[in-house]
Protein backbone atom coordinates (compact mmCIF):
# COMPACT_ATOMS: atom_id res chain seq x y z
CA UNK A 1 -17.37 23.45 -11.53
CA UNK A 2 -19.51 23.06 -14.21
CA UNK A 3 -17.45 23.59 -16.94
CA UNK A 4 -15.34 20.50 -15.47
CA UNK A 5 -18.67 18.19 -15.43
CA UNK A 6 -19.38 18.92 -18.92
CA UNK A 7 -16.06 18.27 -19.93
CA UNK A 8 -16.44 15.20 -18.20
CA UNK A 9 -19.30 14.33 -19.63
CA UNK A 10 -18.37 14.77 -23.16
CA UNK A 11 -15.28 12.64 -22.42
CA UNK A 12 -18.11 9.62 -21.42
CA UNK A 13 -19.87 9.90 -24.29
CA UNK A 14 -16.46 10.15 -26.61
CA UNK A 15 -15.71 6.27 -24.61
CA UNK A 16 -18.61 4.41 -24.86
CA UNK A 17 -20.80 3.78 -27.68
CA UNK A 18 -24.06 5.64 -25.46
CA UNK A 19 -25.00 6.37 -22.06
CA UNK A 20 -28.58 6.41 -20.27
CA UNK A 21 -29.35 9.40 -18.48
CA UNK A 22 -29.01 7.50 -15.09
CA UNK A 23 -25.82 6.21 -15.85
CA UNK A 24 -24.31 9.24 -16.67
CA UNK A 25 -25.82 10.73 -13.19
CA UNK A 26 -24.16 8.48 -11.42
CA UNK A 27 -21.06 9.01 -12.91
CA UNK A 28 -20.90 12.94 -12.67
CA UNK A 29 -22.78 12.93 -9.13
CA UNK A 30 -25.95 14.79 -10.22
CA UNK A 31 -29.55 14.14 -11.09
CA UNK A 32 -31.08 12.54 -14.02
CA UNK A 33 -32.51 16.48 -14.73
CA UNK A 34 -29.04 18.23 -14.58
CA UNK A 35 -27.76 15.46 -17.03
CA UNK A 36 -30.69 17.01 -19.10
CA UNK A 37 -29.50 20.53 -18.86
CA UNK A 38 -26.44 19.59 -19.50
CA UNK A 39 -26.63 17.78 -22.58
CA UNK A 40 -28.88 20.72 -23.98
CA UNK A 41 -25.60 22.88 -23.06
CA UNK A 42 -23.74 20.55 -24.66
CA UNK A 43 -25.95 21.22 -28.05
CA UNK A 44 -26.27 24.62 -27.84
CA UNK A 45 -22.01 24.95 -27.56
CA UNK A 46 -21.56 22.49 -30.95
CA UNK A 47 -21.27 19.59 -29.34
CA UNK A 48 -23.75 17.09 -31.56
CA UNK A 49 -24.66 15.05 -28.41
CA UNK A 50 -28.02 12.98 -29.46
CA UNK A 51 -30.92 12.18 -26.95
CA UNK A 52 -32.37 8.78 -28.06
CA UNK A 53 -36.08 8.25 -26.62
CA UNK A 54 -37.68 5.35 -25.49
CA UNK A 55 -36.92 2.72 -23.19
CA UNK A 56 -33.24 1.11 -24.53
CA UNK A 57 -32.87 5.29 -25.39
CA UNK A 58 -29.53 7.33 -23.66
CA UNK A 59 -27.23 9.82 -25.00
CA UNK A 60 -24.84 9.58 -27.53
CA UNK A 61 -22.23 11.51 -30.26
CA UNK A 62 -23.11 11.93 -33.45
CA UNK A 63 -21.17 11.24 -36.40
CA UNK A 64 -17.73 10.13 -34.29
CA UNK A 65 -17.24 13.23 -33.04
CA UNK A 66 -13.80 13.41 -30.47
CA UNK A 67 -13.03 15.99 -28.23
CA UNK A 68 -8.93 17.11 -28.03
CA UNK A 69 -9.75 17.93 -24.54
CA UNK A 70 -7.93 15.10 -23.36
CA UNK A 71 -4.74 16.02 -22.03
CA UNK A 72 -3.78 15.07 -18.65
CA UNK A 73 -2.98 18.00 -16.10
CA UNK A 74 0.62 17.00 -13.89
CA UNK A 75 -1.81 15.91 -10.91
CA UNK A 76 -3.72 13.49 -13.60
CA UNK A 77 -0.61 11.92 -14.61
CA UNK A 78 1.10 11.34 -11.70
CA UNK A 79 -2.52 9.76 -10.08
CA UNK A 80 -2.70 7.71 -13.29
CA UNK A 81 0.38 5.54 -12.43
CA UNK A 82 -0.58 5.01 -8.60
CA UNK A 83 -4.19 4.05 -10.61
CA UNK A 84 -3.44 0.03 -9.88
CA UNK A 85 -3.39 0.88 -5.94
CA UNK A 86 -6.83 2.29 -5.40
CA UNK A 87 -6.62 2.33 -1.80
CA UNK A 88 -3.98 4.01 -1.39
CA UNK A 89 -5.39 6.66 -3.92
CA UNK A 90 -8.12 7.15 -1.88
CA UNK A 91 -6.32 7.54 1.21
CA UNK A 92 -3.88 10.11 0.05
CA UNK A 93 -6.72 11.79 -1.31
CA UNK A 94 -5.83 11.13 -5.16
CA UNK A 95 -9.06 9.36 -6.47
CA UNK A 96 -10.44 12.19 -7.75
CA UNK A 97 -7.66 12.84 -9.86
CA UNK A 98 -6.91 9.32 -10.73
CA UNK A 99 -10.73 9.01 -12.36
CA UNK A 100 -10.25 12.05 -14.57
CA UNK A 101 -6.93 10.58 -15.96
CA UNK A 102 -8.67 7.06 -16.46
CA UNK A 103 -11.25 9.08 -18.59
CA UNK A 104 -9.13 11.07 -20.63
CA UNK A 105 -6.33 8.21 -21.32
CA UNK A 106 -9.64 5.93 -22.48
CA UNK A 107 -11.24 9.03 -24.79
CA UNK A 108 -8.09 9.17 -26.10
CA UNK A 109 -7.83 5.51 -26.92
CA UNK A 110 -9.28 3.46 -30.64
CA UNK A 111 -12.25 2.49 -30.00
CA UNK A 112 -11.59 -1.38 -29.56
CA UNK A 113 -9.35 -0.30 -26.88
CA UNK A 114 -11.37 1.45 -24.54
CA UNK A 115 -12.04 -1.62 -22.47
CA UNK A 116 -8.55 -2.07 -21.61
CA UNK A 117 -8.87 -0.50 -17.95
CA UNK A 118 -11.73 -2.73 -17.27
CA UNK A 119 -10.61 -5.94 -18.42
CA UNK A 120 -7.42 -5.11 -17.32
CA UNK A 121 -9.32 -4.38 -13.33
CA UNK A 122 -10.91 -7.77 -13.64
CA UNK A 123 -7.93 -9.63 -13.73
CA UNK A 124 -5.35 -7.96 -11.43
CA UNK A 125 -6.08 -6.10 -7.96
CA UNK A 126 -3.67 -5.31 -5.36
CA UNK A 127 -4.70 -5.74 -1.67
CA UNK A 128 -2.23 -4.10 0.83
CA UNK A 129 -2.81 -4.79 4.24
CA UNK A 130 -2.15 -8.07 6.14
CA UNK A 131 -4.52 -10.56 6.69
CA UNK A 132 -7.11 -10.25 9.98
CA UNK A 133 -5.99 -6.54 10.42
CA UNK A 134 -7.93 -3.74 9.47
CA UNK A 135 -5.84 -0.71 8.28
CA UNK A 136 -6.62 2.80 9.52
CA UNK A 137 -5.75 6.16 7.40
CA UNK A 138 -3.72 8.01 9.54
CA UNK A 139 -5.69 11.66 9.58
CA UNK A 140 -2.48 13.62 8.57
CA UNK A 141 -1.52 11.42 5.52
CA UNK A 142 -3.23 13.67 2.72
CA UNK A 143 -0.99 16.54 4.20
CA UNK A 144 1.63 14.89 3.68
CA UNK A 145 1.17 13.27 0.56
CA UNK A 146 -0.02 16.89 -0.87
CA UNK A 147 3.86 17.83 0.88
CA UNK A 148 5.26 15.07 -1.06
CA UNK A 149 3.72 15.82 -4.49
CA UNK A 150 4.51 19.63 -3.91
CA UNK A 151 8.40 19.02 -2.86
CA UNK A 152 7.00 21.63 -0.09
CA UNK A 153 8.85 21.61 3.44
CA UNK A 154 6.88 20.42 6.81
CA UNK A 155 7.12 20.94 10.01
CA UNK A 156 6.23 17.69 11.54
CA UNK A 157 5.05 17.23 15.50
CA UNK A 158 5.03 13.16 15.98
CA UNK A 159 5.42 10.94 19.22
CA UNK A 160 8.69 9.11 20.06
CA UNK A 161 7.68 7.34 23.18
CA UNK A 162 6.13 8.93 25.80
CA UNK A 163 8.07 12.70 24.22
CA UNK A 164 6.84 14.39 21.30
CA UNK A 165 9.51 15.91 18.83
CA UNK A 166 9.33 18.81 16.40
CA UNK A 167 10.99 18.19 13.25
CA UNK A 168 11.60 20.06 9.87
CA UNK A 169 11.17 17.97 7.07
CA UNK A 170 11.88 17.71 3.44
CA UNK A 171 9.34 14.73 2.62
CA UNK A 172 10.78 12.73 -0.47
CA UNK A 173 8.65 9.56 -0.89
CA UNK A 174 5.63 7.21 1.15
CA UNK A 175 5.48 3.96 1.06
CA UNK A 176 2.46 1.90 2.28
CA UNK A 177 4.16 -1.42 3.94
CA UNK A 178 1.30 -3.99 5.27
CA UNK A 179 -0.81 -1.23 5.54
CA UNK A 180 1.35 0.86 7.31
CA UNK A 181 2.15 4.28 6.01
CA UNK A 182 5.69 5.67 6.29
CA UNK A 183 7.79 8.88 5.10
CA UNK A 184 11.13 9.08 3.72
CA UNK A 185 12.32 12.20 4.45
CA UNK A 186 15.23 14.70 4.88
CA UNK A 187 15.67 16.90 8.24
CA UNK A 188 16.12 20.22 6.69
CA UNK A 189 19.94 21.14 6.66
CA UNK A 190 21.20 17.28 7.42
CA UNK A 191 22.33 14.88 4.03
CA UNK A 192 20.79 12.21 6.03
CA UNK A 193 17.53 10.73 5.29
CA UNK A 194 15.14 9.19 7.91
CA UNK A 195 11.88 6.87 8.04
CA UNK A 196 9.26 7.70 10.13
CA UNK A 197 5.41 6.12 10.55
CA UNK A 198 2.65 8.73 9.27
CA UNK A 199 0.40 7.24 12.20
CA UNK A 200 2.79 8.86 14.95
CA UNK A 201 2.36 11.95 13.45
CA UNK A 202 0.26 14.28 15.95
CA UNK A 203 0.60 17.77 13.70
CA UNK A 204 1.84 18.60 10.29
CA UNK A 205 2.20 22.35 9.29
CA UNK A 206 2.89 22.74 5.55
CA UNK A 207 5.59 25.56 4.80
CA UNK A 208 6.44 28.57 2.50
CA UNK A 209 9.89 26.55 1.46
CA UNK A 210 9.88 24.62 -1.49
CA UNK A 211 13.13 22.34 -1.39
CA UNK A 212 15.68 21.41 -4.20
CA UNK A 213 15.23 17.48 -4.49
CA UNK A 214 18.40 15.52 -4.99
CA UNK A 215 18.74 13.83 -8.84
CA UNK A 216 19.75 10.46 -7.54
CA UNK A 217 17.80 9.65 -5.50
CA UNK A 218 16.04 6.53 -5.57
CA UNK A 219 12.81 5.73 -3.19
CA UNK A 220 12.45 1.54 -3.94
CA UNK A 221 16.47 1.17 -3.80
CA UNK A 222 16.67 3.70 -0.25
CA UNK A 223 13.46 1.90 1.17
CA UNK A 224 15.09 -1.52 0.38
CA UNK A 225 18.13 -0.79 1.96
CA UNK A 226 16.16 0.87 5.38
CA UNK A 227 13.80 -2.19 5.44
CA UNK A 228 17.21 -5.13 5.47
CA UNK A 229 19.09 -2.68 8.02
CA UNK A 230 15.62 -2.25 10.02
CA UNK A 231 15.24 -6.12 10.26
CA UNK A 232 18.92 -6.51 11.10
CA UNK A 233 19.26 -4.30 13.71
CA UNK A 234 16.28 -5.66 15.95
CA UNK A 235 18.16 -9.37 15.99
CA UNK A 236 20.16 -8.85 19.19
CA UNK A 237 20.03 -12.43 20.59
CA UNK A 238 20.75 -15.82 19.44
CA UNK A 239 19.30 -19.31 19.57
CA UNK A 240 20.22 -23.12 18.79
CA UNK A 241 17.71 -25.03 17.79
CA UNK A 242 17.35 -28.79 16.21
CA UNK A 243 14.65 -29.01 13.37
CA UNK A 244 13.26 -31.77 11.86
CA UNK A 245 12.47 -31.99 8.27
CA UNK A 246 9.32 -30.37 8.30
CA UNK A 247 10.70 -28.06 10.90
CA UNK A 248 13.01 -26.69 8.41
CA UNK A 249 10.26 -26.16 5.81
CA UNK A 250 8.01 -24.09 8.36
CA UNK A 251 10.56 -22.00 9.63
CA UNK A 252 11.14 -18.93 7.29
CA UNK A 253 7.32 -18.78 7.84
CA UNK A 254 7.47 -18.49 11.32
CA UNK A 255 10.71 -16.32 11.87
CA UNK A 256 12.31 -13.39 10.15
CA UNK A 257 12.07 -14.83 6.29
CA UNK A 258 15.31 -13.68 5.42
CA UNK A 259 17.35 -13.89 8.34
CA UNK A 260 15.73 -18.03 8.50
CA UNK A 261 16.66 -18.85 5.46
CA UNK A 262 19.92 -17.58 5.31
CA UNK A 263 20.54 -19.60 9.16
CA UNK A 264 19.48 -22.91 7.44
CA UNK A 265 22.01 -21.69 4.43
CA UNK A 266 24.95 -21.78 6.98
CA UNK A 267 24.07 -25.09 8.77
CA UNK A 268 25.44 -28.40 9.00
CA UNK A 269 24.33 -31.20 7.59
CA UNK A 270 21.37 -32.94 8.85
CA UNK A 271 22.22 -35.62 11.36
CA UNK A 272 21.55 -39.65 11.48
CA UNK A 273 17.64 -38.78 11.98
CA UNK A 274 17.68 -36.07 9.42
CA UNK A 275 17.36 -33.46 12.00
CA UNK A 276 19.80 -30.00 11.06
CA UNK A 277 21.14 -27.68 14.36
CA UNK A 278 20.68 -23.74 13.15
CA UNK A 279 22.16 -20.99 14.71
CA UNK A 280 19.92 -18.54 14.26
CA UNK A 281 19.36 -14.55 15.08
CA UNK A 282 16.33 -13.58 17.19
CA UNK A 283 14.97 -10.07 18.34
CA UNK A 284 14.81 -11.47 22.27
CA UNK A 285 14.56 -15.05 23.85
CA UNK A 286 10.56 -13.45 24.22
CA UNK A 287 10.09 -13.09 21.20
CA UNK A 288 11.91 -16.16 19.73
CA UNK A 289 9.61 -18.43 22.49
CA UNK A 290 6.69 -17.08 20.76
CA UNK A 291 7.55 -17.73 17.36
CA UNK A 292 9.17 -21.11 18.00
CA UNK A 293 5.91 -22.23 19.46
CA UNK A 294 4.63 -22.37 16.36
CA UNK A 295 6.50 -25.23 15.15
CA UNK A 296 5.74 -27.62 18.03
CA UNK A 297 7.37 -30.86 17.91
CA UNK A 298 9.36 -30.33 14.81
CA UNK A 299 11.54 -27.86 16.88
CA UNK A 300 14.52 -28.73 19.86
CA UNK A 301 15.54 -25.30 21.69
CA UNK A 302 19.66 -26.56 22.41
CA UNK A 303 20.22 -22.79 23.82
CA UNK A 304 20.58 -20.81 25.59
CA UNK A 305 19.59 -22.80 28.80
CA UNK A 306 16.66 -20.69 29.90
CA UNK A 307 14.83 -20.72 27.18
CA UNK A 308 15.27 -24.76 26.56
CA UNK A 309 13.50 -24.59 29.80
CA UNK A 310 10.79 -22.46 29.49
CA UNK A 311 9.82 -24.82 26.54
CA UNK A 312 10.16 -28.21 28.97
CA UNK A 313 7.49 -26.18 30.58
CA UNK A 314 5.39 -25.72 28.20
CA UNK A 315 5.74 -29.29 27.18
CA UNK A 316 4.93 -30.42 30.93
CA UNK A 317 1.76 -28.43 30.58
CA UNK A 318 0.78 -29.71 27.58
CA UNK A 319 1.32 -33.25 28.44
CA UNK A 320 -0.90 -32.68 31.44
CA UNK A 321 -3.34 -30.70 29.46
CA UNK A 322 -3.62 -33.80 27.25
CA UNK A 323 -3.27 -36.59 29.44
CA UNK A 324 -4.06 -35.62 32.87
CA UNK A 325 -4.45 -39.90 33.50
CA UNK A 326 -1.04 -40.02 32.99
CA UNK A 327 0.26 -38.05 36.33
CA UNK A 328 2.73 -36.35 34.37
């Protein structure tokens, strides 16, 4: 343990021109005194680190003295390319490693580079999770991202409506989708591959087995592919509806983006008041009401009959809502 924070520390020094005793506390997580120790270590191994007193004082190396300890264990590496998705590095229980490859990579670096992670930080962040929703680490996810790293069987106990189902798993790849965690994974002994949420997982038991993972295969391409067929497959119904101008603009933004846009590809032309009939595919006339909604006037519901209706309703309402002197 120690041995590690020294190294650390060295690596500090080796990146920035000098460091006060507090800051480099803070960065290795001890007091101001066991920075002190340390450094005197440090000294008494060959390592010309230089106390300067006083007020603007810190620690520094003398005489450009670089460390070769910089080379980046497999756990390092791999961290340091996730490194631009800190969140998720912190859920999977990576940040650890991710900071050690940081430092090394910017030890390792010229000088008038070594500010190329922080600049770099300050212009470009990634933020995850949808808007108004705050995302929750499912509790099995670092077991299962340790899985993933290791290409280590599971044996995987999640919920599947009201059942639970045991599964053997060869985990191949997470992805984080609007801050919602999911597996690609193999049943061990099938060739098919299957996606399931991390948060319905109620046990995960790592196992002995190691499994062989297959060459070709490609986690952004496969998770592309089960994303389209996922949104596909829940459009069982199907709507007419008239949209006006502005109705047209709003509606990949209120439906299905894809699926919207390629409706409005496949209408007609708009008509004499610039109106345009779609045809378009819905997961259930519940779910299309909802969603329609949201474009008010600038939508006509043509079919099917019941759900034209339930938005005459909803028009009565709101003309009675609005103008109750009316006697609408």
């Amino acid at each position: 343990m120690r041995a590690a924070r020294l190294i650390k520390m060295v690596l500090l020094l080796q990146s920035r021109p000098s460091m006060t005793a507090a800051e480099l506390a803070g960065e290795l997580e001890v007091s101001e005194r066991t920075v002190t120790r340390d450094a005197q270590a440090l000294s008494e191994a060959g390592v010309p680190v230089y106390a300067d007193r006083g007020r603007a004082g810190g620690y520094r190396l003398v005489g450009g003295y670089r460390t070769r300890l910089t080379g980046l264990h497999r756990g390092e590496a791999e961290a340091l390319f996730l490194s631009g998705v800190p969140g998720a590095l912190r859920e999977m229980g990576l940040e650890d490693a991710a900071s050690a490859a940081r430092l090394k990579v910017s030890a390792a670096l010229l000088p008038s580079l070594r500010d190329a992670s922080r600049t770099a930080a300050q212009r470009f962040h990634l933020d995850a999770p949808n808007w108004f929703r705050e995302p929750e680490t499912p509790a099995l996810l670092p077991a299962v991202a340790d899985a993933v790293w290791d290409d280590r069987r599971i044996t995987a106990r999640y919920r599947r409506g009201e059942d639970e189902v045991v599964r053997e798993l060869e985990p191949y790849g997470l992805v984080l989708k609007a801050g919602v965690w999911y597996l690609c994974a193999r049943v061990a002994g099938s060739a098919s591959f299957r996606v399931y949420r991390i948060d319905r997982f109620t046990a995960v038991e790592p196992g002995a087995e190691r499994f062989e993972r297959e060459p070709e295969f490609d986690l952004p391409a496969f998770w592309e592919e089960r994303a389209e067929q996922f949104a596909r497959s829940i459009l069982r119904a199907r709507v007419v509806v008239r949209l006006s101008p502005e109705g047209v603009r709003r509606l990949p933004y209120a439906l299905d983006s894809l699926s919207a846009r390629e409706a409005l590809a496949d209408a007609d032309a708009p008509d004499g008041d610039g109106w345009v009939t779609v045809d378009l595919p819905v997961e259930s006339e519940e779910v299309a009401h909802t969603q329609l909604l949201a474009l008010g006037p600038e939508v006509e519901v043509l079919a099917p009959d019941s759900l034209r209706e339930r938005f005459a309703g909803d028009a009565l309402r709101l003309a009675r809502l609005y103008h109750p002197q009316d006697g609408v």
